[in-house]
Protein backbone atom coordinates (compact mmCIF):
# COMPACT_ATOMS: atom_id res chain seq x y z
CA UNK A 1 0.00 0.00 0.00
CA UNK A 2 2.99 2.26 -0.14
CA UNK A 3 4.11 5.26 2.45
CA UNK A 4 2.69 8.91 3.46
CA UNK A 5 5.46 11.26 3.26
CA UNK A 6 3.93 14.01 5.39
CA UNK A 7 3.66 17.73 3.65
CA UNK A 8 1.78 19.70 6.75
CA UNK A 9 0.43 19.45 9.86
CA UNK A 10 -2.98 21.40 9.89
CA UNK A 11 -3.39 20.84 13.68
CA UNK A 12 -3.06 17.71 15.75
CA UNK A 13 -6.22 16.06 13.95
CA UNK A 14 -4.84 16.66 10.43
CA UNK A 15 -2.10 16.53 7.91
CA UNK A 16 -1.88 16.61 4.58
CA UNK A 17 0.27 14.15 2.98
CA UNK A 18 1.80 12.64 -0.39
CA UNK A 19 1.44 8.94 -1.48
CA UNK A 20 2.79 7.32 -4.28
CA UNK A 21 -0.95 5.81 -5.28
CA UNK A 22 -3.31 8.71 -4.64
CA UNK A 23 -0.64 11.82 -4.88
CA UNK A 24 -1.59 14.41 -2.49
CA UNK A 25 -4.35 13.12 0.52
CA UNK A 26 -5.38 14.65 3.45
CA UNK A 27 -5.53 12.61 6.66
CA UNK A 28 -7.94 12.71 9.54
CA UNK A 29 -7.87 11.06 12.86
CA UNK A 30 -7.23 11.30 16.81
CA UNK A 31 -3.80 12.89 17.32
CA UNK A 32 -2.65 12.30 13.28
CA UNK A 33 -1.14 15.49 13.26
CA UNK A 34 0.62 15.83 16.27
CA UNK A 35 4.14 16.67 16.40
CA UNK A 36 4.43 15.32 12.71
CA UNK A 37 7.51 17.24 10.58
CA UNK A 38 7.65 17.95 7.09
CA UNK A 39 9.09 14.75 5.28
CA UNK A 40 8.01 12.42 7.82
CA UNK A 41 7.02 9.07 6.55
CA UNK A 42 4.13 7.27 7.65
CA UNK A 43 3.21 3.63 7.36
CA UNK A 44 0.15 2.24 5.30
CA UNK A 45 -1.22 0.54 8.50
CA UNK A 46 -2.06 3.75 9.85
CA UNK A 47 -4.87 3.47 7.03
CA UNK A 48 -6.78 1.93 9.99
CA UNK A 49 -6.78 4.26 12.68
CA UNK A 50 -7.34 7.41 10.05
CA UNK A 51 -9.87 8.72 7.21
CA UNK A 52 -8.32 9.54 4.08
CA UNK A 53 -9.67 12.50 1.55
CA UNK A 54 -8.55 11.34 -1.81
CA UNK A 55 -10.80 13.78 -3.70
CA UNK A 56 -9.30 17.10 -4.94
CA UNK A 57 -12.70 18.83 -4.52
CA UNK A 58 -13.36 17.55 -1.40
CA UNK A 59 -9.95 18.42 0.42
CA UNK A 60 -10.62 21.68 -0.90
CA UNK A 61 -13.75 22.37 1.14
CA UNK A 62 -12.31 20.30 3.92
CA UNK A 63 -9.26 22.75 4.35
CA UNK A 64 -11.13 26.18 3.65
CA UNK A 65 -13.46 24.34 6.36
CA UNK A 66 -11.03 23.99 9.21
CA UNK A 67 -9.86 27.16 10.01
CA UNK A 68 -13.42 28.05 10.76
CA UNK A 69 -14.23 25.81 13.29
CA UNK A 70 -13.28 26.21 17.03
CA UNK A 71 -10.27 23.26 18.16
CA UNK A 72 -13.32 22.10 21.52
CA UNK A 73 -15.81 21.18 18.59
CA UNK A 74 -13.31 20.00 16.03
CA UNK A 75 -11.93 17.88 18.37
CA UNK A 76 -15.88 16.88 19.03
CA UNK A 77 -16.37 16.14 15.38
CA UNK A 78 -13.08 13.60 15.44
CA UNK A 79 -14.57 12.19 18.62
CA UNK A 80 -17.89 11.22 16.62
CA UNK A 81 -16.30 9.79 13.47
CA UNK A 82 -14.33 7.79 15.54
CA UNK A 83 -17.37 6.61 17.32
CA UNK A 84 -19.66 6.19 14.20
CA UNK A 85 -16.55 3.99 12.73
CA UNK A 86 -16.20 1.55 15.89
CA UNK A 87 -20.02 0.92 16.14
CA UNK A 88 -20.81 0.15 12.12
CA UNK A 89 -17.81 -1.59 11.77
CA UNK A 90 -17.59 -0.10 8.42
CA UNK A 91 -15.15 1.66 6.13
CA UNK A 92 -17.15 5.48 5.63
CA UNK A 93 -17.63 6.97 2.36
CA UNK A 94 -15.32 9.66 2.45
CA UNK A 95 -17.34 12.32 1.85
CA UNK A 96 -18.51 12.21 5.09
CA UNK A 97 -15.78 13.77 6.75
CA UNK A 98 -16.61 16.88 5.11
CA UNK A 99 -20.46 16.87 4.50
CA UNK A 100 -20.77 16.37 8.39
CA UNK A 101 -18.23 18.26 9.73
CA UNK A 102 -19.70 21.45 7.35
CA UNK A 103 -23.16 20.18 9.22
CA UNK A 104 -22.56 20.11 12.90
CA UNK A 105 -19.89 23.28 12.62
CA UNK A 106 -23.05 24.90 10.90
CA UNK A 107 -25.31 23.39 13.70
CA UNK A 108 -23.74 24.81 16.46
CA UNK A 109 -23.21 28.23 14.59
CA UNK A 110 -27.10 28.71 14.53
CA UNK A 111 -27.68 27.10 18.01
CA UNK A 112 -25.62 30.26 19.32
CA UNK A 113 -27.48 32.55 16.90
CA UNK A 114 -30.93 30.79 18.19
CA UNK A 115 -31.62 30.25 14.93
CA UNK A 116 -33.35 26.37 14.49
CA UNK A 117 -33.74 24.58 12.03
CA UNK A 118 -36.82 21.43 12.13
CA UNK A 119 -36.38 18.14 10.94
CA UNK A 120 -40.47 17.22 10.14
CA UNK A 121 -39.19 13.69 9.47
CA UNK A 122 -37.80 12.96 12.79
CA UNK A 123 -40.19 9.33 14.07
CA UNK A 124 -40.30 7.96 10.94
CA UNK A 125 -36.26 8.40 10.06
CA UNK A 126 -36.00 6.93 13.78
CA UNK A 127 -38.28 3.69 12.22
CA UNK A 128 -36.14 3.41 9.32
CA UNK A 129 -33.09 3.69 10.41
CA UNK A 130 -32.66 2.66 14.50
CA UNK A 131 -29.05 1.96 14.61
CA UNK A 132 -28.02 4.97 12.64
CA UNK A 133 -30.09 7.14 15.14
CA UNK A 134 -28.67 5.38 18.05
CA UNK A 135 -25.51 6.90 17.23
CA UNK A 136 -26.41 9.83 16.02
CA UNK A 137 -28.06 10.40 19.44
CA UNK A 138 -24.60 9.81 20.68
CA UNK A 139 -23.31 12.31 18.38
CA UNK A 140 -25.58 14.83 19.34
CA UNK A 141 -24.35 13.98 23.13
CA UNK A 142 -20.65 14.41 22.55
CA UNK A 143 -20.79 17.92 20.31
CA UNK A 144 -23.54 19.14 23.25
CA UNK A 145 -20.80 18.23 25.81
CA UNK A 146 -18.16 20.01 23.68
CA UNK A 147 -19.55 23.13 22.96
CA UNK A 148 -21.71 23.50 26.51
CA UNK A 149 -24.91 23.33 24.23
CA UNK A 150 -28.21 21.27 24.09
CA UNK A 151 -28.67 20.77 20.52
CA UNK A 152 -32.84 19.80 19.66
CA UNK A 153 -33.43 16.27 18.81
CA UNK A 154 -34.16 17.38 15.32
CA UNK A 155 -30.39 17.26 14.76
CA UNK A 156 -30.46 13.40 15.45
CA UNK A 157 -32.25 13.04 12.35
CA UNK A 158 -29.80 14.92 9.94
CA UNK A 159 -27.22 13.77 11.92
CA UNK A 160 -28.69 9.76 10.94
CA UNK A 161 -29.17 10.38 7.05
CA UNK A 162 -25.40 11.37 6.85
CA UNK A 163 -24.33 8.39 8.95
CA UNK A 164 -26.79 5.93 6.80
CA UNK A 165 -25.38 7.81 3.08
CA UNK A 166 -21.97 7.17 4.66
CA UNK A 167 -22.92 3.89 5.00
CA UNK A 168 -24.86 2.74 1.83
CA UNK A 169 -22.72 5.35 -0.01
CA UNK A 170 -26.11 6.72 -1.05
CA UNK A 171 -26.78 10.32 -2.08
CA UNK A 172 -28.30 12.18 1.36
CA UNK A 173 -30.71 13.61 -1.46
CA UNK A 174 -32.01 10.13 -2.02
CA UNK A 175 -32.34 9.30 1.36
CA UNK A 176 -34.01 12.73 2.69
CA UNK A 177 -36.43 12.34 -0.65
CA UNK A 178 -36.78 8.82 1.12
CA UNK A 179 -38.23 9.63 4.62
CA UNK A 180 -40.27 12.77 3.23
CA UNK A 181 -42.15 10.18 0.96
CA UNK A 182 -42.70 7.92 4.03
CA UNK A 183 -43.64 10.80 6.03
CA UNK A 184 -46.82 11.73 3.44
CA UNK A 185 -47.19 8.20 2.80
CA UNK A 186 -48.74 7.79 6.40
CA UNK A 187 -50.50 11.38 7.01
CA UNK A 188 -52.71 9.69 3.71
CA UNK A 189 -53.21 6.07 5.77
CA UNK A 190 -54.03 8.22 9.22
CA UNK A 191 -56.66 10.40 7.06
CA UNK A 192 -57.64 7.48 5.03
CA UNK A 193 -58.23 5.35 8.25
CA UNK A 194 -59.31 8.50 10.61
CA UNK A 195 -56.61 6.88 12.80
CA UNK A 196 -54.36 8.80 14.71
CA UNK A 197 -50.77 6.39 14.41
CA UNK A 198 -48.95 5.26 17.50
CA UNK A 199 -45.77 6.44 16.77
CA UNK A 200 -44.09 4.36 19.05
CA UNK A 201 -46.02 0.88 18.21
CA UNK A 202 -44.67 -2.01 16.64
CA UNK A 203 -46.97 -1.93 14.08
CA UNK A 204 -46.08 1.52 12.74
CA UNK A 205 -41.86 0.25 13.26
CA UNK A 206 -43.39 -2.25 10.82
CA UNK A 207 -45.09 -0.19 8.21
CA UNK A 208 -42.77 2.25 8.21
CA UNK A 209 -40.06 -0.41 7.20
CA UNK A 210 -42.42 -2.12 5.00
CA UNK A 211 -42.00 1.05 3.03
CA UNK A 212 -38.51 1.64 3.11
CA UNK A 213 -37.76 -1.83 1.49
CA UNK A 214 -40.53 -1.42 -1.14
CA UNK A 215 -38.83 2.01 -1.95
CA UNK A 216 -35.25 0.29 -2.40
CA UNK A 217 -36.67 -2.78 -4.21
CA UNK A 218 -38.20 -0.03 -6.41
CA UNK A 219 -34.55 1.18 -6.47
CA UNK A 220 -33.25 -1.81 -7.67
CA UNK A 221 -35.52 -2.93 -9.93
CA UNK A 222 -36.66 -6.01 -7.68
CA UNK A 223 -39.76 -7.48 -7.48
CA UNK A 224 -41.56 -10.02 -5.29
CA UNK A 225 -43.24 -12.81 -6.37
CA UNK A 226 -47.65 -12.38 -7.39
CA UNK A 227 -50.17 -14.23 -5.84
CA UNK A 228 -53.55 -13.10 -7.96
CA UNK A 229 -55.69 -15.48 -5.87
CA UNK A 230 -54.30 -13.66 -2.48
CA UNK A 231 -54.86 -10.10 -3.86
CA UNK A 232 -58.75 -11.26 -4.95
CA UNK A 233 -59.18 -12.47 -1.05
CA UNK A 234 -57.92 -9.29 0.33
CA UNK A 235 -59.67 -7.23 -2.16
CA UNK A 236 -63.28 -9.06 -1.04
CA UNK A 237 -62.08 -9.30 2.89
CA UNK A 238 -60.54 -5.67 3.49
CA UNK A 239 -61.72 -3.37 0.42
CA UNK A 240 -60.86 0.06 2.26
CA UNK A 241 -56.92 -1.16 3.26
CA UNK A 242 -56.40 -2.75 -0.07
CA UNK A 243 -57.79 0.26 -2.26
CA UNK A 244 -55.39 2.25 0.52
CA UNK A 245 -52.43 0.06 -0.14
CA UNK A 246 -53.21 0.62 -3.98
CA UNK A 247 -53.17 4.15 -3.68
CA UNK A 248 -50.40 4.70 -1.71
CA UNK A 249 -48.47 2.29 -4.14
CA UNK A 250 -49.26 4.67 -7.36
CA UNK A 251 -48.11 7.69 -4.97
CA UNK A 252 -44.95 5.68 -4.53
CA UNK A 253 -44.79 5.13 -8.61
CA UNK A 254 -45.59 8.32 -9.37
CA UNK A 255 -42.75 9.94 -7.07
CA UNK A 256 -39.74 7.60 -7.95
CA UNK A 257 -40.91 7.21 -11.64
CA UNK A 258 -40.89 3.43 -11.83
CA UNK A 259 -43.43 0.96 -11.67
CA UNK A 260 -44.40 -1.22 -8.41
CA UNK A 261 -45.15 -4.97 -9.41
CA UNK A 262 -49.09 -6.23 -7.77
CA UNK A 263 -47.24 -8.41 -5.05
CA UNK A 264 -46.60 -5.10 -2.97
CA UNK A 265 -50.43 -4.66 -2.63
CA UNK A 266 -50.45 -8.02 -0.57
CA UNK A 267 -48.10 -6.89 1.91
CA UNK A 268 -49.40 -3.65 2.03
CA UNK A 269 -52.96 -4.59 2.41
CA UNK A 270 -51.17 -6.70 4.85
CA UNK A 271 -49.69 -4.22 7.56
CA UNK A 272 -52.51 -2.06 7.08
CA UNK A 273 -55.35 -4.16 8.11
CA UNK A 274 -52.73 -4.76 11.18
CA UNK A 275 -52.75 -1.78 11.92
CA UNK A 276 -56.32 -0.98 11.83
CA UNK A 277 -57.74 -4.11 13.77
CA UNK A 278 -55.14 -2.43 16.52
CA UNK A 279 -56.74 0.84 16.32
């Protein structure tokens, strides 16, 4: 995997560095930077204890970024991709280093100015995505600590569709266009049904990522298997959740521009006469 040579420390969280592979690279982690001198080399197996910005563009924004946030919250932000790395277990798409770093600098810029920003989507990206939240609560926890702040809970769920993008290496624009869908997808069941939802019931968990996995089979052009003489039962038996499920599966079409194969009605149906024998 070859050496760093190191060009310059940026502070004790950051250097930039050259590499025979990827030329110039900037690299992020706890206490990278510290005493590091110019022509330094540093071994490939440090790969595992640092993020590396290969991107031009992105170590661009990355280093006009820096100077502008205070060392307590920088520090913060290391803290919490170091904790997002040890509980996914994953290698992060890189440009999460500077997409959330930009987000919780910015966050903590308009807490100060009192200036908040909602997050409408907050219980269903919770449903979607419960790990990702978990952490993201934790997050939220470590930059409040920082920076003597109490961020709302609506940064939890920003803070969640950057860990899951990092993640899937999905665009956050997918992923936000996602849990907006969702969102509409049940104020239509609740004033379909004249149900209010239990936000916190299983049944709504299981709705919620009913939908999810219909929208990323949708995505990838997957389809699960029909069953005409199922779809005629439900269709006599529940008549309001299956002409529900229908329309809520031609909202779904409509918005991602792709069409739904007639098995998703079942399970639809499915979950929604669940949830309305429980309300």
């Amino acid at each position: 995997m070859g050496q760093y040579v190191v060009k310059k420390s940026l502070n004790n969280n950051v250097l930039i560095a050259e590499h025979t592979e990827y030329d110039e690279v900037v690299l992020i982690g706890k206490g990278i930077g510290f005493n590091r001198k110019k022509g330094e080399r540093l071994d490939a197996s440090l790969v595992e204890k640092v993020f590396i910005l290969k991107d031009k563009d992105k170590q661009e924004q990355y280093k006009k970024l820096l100077p502008k946030v205070d060392e307590h919250i920088f520090d913060a932000i290391i803290d919490a991709f170091e904790l997002i790395r040890t509980r996914t277990h994953a290698v992060l798409n890189e440009h999460i280093h500077v997409a959330l770093t930009d987000h919780i600098f910015f966050s903590v810029q308009r807490y100060l100015k009192g200036l908040l920003i909602k997050y409408p989507f907050l219980t269903e990206t919770k449903a979607l995505y419960p790990m990702e939240f978990d952490i993201a609560s934790e997050v939220v926890d470590i930059v409040n600590h920082a920076a003597n702040i109490r961020l709302p809970d609506d940064e939890k769920g920003f803070i969640t569709l950057h860990i899951h993008s990092a993640l899937g290496d999905k665009k956050l624009s997918d992923i936000n266009k996602h849990s907006q869908l969702i969102g509409k997808l049940i104020e239509i069941v609740e004033l379909e049904m004249g149900v209010q939802i239990d936000k916190e019931s299983l049944d709504y968990l299981r709705l919620v990522r009913h939908l999810r996995f219909t929208l990323e089979r949708l995505n990838h052009g997957e389809s699960i298997g029909n069953s005409p003489k199922i779809s005629v039962i439900l269709q006599r038996e529940y008549p309001i959740c299956y002409n529900l499920a229908w329309k809520l599966i031609k909202i779904m079409q409509n918005t991602m521009k792709k069409p739904i194969g007639d098995a998703e009605a079942i399970f639809l149906t499915i979950h929604l006469q669940r949830l309305s024998n429980k309300t």
